[in-house]
Protein backbone atom coordinates (compact mmCIF):
# COMPACT_ATOMS: atom_id res chain seq x y z
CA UNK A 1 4.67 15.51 -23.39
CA UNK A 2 5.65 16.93 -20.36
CA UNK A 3 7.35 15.39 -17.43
CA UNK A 4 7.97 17.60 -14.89
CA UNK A 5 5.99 17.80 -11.83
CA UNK A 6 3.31 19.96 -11.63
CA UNK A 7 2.83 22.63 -9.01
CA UNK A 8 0.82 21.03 -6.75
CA UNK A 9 2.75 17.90 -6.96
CA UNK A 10 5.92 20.34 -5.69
CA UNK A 11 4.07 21.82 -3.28
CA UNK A 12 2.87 18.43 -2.07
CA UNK A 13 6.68 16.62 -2.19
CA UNK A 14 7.71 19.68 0.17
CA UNK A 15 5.05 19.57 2.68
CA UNK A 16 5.77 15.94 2.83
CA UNK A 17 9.26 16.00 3.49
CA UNK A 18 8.85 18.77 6.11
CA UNK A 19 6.12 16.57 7.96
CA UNK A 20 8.08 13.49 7.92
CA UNK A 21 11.88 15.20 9.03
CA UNK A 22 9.51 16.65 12.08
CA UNK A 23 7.25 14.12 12.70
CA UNK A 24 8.63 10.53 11.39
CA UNK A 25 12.31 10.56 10.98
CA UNK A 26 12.80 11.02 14.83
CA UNK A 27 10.46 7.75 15.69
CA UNK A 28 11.79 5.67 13.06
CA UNK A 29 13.60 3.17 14.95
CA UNK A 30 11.80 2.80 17.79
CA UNK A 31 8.26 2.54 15.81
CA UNK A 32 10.52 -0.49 14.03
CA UNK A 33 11.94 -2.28 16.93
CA UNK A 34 8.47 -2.03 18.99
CA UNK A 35 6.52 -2.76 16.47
CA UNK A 36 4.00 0.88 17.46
CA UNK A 37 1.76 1.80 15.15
CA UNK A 38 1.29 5.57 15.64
CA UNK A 39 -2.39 6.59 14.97
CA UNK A 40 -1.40 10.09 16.28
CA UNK A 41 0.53 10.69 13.37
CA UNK A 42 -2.23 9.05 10.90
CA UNK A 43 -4.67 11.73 12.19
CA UNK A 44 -2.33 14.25 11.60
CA UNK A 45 -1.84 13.18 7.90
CA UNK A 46 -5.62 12.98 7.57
CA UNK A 47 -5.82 16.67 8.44
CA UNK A 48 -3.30 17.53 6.18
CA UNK A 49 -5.98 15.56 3.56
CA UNK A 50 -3.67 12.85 2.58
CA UNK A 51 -5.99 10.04 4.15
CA UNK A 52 -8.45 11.02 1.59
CA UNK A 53 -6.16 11.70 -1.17
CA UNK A 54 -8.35 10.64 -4.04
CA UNK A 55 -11.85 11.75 -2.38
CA UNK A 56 -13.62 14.15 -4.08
CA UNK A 57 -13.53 17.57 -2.11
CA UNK A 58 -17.76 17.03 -1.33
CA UNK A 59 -16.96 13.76 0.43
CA UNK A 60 -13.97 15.30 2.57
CA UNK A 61 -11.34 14.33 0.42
CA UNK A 62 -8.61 16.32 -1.26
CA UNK A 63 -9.65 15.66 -4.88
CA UNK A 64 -6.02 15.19 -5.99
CA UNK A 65 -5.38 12.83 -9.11
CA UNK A 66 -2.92 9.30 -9.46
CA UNK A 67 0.23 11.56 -10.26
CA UNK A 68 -0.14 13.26 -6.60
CA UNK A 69 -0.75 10.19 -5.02
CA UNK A 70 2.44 8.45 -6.17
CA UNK A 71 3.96 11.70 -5.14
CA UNK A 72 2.72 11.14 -1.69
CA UNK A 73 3.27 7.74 -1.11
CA UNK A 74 6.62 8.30 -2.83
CA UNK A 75 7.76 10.91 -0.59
CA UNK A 76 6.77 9.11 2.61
CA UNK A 77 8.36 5.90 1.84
CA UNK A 78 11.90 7.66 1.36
CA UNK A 79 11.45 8.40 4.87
CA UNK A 80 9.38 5.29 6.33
CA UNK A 81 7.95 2.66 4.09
CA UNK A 82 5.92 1.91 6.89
CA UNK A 83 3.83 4.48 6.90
CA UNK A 84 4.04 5.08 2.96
CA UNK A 85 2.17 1.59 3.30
CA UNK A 86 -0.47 2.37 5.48
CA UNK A 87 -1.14 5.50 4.05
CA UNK A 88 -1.57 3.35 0.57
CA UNK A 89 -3.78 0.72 1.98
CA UNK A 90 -5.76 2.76 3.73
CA UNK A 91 -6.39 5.27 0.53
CA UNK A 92 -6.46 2.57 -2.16
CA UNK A 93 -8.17 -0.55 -0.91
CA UNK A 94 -10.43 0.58 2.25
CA UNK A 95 -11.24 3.88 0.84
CA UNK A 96 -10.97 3.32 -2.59
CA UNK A 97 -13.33 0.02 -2.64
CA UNK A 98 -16.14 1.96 -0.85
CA UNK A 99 -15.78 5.29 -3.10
CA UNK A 100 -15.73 3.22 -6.47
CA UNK A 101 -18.60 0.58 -5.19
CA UNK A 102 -20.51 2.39 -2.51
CA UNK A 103 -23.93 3.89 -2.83
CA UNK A 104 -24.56 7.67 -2.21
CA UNK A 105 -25.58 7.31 1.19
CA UNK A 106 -22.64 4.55 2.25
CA UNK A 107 -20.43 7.10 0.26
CA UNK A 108 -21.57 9.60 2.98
CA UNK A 109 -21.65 7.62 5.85
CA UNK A 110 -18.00 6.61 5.93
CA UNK A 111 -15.94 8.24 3.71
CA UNK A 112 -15.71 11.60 5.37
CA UNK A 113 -14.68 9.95 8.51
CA UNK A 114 -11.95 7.82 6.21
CA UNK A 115 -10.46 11.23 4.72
CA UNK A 116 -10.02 13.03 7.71
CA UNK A 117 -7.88 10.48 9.37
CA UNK A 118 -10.58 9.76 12.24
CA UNK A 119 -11.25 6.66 11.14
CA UNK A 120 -8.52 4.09 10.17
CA UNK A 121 -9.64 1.92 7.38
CA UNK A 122 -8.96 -1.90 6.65
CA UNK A 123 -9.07 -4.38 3.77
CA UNK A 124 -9.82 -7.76 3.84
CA UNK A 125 -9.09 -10.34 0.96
CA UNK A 126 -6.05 -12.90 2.08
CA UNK A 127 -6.93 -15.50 4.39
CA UNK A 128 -4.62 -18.51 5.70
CA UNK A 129 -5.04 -20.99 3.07
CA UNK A 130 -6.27 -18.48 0.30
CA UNK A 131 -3.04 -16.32 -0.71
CA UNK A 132 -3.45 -15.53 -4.34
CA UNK A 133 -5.92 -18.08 -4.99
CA UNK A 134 -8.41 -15.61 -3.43
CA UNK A 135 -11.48 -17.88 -5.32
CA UNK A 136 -10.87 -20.40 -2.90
CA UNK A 137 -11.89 -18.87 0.32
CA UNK A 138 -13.57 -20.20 2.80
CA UNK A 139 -15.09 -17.06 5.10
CA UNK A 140 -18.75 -17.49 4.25
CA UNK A 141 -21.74 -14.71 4.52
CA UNK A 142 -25.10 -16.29 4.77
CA UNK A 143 -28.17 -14.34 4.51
CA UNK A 144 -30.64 -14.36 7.26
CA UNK A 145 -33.45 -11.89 6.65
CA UNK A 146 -32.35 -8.45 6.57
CA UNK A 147 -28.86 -9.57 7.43
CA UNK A 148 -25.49 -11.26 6.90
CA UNK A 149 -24.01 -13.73 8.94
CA UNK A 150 -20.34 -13.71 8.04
CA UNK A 151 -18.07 -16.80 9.68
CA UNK A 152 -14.02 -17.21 9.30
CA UNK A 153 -11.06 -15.11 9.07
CA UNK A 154 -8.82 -12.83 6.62
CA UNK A 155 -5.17 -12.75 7.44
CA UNK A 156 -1.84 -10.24 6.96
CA UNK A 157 -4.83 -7.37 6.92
CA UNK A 158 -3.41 -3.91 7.41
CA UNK A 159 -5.27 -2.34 10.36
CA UNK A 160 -6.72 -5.10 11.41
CA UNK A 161 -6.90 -4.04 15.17
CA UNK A 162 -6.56 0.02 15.29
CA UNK A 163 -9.18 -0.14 11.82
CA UNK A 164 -12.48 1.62 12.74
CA UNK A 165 -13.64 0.06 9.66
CA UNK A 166 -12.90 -3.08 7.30
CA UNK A 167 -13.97 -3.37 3.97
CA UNK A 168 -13.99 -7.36 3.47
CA UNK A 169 -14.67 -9.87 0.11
CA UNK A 170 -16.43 -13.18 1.33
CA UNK A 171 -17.73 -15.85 -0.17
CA UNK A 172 -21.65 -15.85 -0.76
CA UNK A 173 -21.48 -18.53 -3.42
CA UNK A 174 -19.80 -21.49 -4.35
CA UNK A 175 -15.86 -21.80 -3.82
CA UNK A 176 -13.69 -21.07 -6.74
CA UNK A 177 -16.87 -19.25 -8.54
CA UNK A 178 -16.05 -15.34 -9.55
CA UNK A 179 -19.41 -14.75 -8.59
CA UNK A 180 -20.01 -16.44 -5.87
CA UNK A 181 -18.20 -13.62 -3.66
CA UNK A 182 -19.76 -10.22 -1.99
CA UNK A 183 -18.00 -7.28 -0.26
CA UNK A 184 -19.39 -5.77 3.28
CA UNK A 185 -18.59 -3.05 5.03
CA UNK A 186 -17.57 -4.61 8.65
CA UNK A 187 -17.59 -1.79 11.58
CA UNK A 188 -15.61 -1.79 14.99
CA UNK A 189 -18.21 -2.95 18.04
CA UNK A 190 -20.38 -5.17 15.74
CA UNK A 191 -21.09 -8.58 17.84
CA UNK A 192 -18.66 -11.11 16.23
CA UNK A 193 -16.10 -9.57 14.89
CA UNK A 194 -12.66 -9.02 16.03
CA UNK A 195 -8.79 -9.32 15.20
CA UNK A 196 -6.30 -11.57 15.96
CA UNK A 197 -2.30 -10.97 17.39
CA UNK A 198 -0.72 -9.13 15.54
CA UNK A 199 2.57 -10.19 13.01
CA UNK A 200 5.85 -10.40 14.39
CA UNK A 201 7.35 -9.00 10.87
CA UNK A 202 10.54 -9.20 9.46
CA UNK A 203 10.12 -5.13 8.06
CA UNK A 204 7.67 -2.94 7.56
CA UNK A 205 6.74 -3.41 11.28
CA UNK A 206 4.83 -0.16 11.99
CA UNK A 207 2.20 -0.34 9.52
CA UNK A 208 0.11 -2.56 11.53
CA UNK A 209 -0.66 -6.39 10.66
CA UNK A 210 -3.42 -8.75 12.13
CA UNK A 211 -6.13 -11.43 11.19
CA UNK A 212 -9.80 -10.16 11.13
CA UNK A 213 -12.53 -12.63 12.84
CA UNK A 214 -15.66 -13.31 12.07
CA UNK A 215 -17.76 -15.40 14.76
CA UNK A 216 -21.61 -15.52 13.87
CA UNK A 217 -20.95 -11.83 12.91
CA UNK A 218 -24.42 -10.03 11.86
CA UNK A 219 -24.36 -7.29 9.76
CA UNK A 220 -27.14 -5.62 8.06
CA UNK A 221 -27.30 -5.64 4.51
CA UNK A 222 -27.37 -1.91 4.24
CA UNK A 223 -23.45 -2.89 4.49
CA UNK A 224 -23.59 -5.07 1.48
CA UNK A 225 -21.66 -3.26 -0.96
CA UNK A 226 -22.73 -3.54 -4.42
CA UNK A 227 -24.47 -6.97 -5.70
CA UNK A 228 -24.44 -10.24 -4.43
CA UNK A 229 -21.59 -12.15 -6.26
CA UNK A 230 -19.90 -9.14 -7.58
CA UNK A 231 -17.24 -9.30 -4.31
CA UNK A 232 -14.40 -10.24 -6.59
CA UNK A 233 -15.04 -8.43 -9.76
CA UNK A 234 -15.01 -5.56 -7.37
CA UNK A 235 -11.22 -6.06 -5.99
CA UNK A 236 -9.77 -6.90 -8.93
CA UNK A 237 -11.10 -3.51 -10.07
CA UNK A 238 -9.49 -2.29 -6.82
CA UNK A 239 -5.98 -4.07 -6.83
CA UNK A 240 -5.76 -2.25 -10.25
CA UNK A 241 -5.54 1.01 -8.46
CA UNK A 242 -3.56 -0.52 -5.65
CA UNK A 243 -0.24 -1.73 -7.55
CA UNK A 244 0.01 2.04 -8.40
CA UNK A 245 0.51 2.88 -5.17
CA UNK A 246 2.58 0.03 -4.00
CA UNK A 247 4.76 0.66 -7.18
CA UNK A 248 5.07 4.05 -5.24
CA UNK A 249 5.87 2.69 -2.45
CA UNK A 250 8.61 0.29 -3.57
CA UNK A 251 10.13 3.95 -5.75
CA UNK A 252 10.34 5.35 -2.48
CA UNK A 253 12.04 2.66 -0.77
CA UNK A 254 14.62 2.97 -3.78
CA UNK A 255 15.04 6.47 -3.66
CA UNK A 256 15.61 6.91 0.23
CA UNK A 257 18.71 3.78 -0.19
CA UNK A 258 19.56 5.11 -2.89
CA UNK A 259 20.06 8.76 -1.79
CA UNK A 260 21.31 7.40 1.45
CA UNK A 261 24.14 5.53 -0.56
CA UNK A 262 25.13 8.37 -2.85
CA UNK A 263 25.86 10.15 -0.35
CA UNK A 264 27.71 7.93 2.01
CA UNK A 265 29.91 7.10 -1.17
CA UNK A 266 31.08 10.28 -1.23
CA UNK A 267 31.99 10.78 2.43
CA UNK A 268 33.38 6.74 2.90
CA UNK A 269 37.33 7.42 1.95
CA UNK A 270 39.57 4.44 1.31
CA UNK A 271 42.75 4.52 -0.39
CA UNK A 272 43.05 7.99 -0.48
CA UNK A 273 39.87 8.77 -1.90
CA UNK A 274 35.92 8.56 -2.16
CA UNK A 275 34.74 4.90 -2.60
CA UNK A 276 32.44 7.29 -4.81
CA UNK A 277 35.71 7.32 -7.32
CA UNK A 278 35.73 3.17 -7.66
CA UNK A 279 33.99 2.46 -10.90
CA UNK A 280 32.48 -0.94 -8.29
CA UNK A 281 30.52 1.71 -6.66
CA UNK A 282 29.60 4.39 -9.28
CA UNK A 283 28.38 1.43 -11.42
CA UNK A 284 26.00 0.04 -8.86
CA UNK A 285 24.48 4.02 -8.42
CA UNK A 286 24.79 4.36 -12.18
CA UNK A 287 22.31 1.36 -12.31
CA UNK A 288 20.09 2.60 -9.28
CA UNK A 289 19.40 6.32 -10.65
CA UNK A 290 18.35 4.87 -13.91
CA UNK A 291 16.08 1.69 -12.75
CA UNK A 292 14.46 4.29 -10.46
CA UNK A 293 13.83 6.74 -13.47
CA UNK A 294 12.64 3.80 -15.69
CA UNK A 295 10.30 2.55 -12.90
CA UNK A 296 8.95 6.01 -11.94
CA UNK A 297 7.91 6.60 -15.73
CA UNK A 298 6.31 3.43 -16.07
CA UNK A 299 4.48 4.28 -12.84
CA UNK A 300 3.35 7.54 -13.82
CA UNK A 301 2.41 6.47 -17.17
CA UNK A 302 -0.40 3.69 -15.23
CA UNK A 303 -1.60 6.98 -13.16
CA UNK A 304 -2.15 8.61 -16.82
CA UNK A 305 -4.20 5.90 -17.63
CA UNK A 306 -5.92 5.40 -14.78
CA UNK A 307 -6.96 9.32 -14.47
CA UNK A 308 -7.68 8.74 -18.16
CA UNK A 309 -10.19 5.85 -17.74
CA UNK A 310 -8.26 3.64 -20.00
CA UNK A 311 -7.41 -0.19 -18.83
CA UNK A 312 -4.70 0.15 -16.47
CA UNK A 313 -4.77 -3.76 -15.84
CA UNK A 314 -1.54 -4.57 -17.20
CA UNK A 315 0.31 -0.88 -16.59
CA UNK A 316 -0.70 -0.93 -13.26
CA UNK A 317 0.69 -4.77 -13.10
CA UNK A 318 4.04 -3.89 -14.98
CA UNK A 319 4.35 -1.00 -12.93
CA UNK A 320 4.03 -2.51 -9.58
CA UNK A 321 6.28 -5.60 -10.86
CA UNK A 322 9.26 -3.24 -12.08
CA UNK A 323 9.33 -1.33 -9.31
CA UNK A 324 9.23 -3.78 -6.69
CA UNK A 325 11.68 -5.96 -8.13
CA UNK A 326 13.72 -2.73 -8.53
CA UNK A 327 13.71 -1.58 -5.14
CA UNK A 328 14.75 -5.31 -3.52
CA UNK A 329 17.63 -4.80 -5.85
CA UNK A 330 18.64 -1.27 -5.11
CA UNK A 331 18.24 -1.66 -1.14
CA UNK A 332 20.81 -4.74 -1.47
CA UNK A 333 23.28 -2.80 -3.51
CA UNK A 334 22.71 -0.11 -0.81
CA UNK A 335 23.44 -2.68 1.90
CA UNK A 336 26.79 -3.66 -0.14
CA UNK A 337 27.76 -0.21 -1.26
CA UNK A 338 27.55 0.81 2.86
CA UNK A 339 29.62 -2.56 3.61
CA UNK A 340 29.50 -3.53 6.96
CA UNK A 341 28.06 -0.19 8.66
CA UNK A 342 25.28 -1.43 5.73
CA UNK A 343 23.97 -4.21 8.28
CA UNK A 344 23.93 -2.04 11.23
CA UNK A 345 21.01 0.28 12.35
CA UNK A 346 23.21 3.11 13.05
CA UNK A 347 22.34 3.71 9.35
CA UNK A 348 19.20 3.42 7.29
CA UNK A 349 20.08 0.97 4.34
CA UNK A 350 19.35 -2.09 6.41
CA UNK A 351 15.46 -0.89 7.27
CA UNK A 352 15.38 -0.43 3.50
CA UNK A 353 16.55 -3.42 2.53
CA UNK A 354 13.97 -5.28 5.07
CA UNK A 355 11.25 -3.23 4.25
CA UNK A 356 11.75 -3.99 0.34
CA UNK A 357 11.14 -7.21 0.19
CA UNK A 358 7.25 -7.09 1.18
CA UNK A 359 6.99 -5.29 -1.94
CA UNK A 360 6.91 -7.87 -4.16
CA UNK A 361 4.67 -10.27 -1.92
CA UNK A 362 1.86 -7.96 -1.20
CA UNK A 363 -1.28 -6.61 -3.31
CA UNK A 364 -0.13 -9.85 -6.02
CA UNK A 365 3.20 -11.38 -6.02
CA UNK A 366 5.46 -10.90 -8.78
CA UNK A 367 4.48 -14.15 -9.90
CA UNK A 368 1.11 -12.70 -10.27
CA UNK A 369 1.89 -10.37 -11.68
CA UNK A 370 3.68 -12.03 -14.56
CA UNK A 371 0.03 -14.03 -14.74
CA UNK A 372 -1.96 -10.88 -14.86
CA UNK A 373 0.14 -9.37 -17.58
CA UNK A 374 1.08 -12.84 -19.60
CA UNK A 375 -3.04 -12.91 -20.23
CA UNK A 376 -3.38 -9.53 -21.19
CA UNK A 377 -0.88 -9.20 -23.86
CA UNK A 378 -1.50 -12.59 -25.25
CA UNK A 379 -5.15 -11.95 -25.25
């Protein structure tokens, strides 16, 4: 068994970290405080082929695997979770849903565009009264001869207003049935459809948030992907693949507080000496490098699985559950190990520490997760 990374997963990590010191880690703070999503840099990434990370190379994509995809996502969110987000939402649940579910020519009609980064892709599950109870939905799609007419709204969707393209689970059934729920493909322009203001966040504030509309929106059903009813079969199958890469995100988030706190313990002095030397301090980054290690093998053991075709179900779950928790728990010991220059933005623990949190709230709550992995191993 061999855990070290791979070639192209160093080569990757590098290229990475020299695109984000040039192009993210000078906008940080002002992306934050405004709230700017910069499409600029997510065409940028796209030609670089990490906004079609797991397309095959025919389609546009890079063809990479799970284990390069952490990487990415991973190496991103040290710098910006932000943008490690978007870069995971649009890859995994946009992208993802119309690759797995798509037929050949809706495979060729929008995922090129998806994987170079010229069009911005969006996912839409959550709505206001339907968190995790996704069954009980109330946007409808209603047939009407060769079309769709979808009515309601999905909120917190990633995208929802610079998104050239939504992928989006409604109900075409009765509420609370697992079949009684269809996905479309919902495109920029069509009559009807349109996004709301967008979240005034707490962290994570330039990876974009908005409600999606739906007014009398007609679609044809040459968007319909996959069978009527099979909507929520389908994201499930999706989410699996997500929690990977939000576990990823959440081990980057870790790693850049962490790093950031190792070495501020060794430059802080007090009493004479490194705070580094205080077994208070090396205790707390005694327990950060080795929850980080435990959650990044977990995670990379789900991506094994998944590029194995095995069930990833409750990996993916565990994985995503760790490492979230983890990282809420390493950016606070970040924030405490930094004392009070910790809760000032003249240093990067506090954007970790607020960016954290979403972690465990988004793509299933922890709660959820417990659910999701509860039924599986007591199956």
């Amino acid at each position: 068994m061999n855990f070290d990374y791979n070639e192209t997963q160093l080569l990757i990590a590098q290229s990475i970290r020299d695109f984000a010191e040039q192009n993210i880690r000078p906008n940080i703070m002002e992306w934050d405080e405004a709230q700017i999503f910069p499409v600029p840099l997510f065409k940028k990434l796209g030609e670089m082929g990490f906004m079609g990370i797991l397309v095959p190379e025919e389609l546009g994509g890079s063809g990479l695997g799970y284990h390069e995809y952490i990487t990415i996502v991973e190496e991103l969110s040290k710098v910006d979770p932000s943008i490690g987000l978007s870069v995971a939402a649009h890859n995994s649940l946009c992208t993802n849903h119309i690759l797995a579910f798509g037929n050949e020519e809706q495979k060729k009609k929008w995922i090129p565009k998806l994987a170079s980064g010229e069009h911005i892709g969006a996912w839409g599950l959550t709505e206001h009264n339907t968190g995790s109870d996704a069954g009980g939905m109330s946007t409808t799609a209603v047939r009407d001869g060769n079309d769709w007419i979808i009515n309601g709204a999905k909120n917190f969707i990633t995208h929802a207003i610079s998104g050239q393209i939504a992928v989006v689970v409604v109900r075409t059934g009765e509420k609370g049935d697992s079949k009684g729920m269809t996905a479309f493909v919902v495109e920029k322009g069509m009559p009807g459809f349109s996004s709301g203001k967008k979240e005034n966040k707490l962290g994570m504030r330039a990876s974009e948030t908005a409600e999606l509309i739906f007014d009398n929106c007609r679609i044809p059903d040459a968007n319909r992907l996959g069978e009527v009813g099979q909507g929520f079969i389908q994201a499930m199958k999706v989410l699996d693949g997500g929690r990977i890469s939000i576990g990823a995100l959440a081990l980057g988030i870790a790693k850049g507080a962490y790093e950031a706190s190792l070495k501020y313990s060794k430059e802080r002095h007090q009493f004479g000496k490194p705070i580094s030397d205080f077994q208070g301090v090396s205790f707390k980054l005694a327990d950060m490098a080795t929850e980080i290690e435990a959650a990044e093998l977990l995670l990379h053991k789900a991506a094994f699985l998944k590029e194995n075709n095995r069930p990833v179900t409750t990996l993916g779950a565990m994985g995503k559950m760790y490492a979230s928790e983890m990282c809420v728990k390493v950016a606070t010991d970040a924030i405490q190990i930094h004392g009070g220059y910790g809760y000032t933005k003249d240093y990067p623990v506090e954007k970790f520490y607020r960016d954290a949190k979403l972690c465990t709230i988004g793509e299933g709550t922890t709660e959820i997760q417990k659910v999701v992995i509860s039924r599986n191993i007591l199956k």
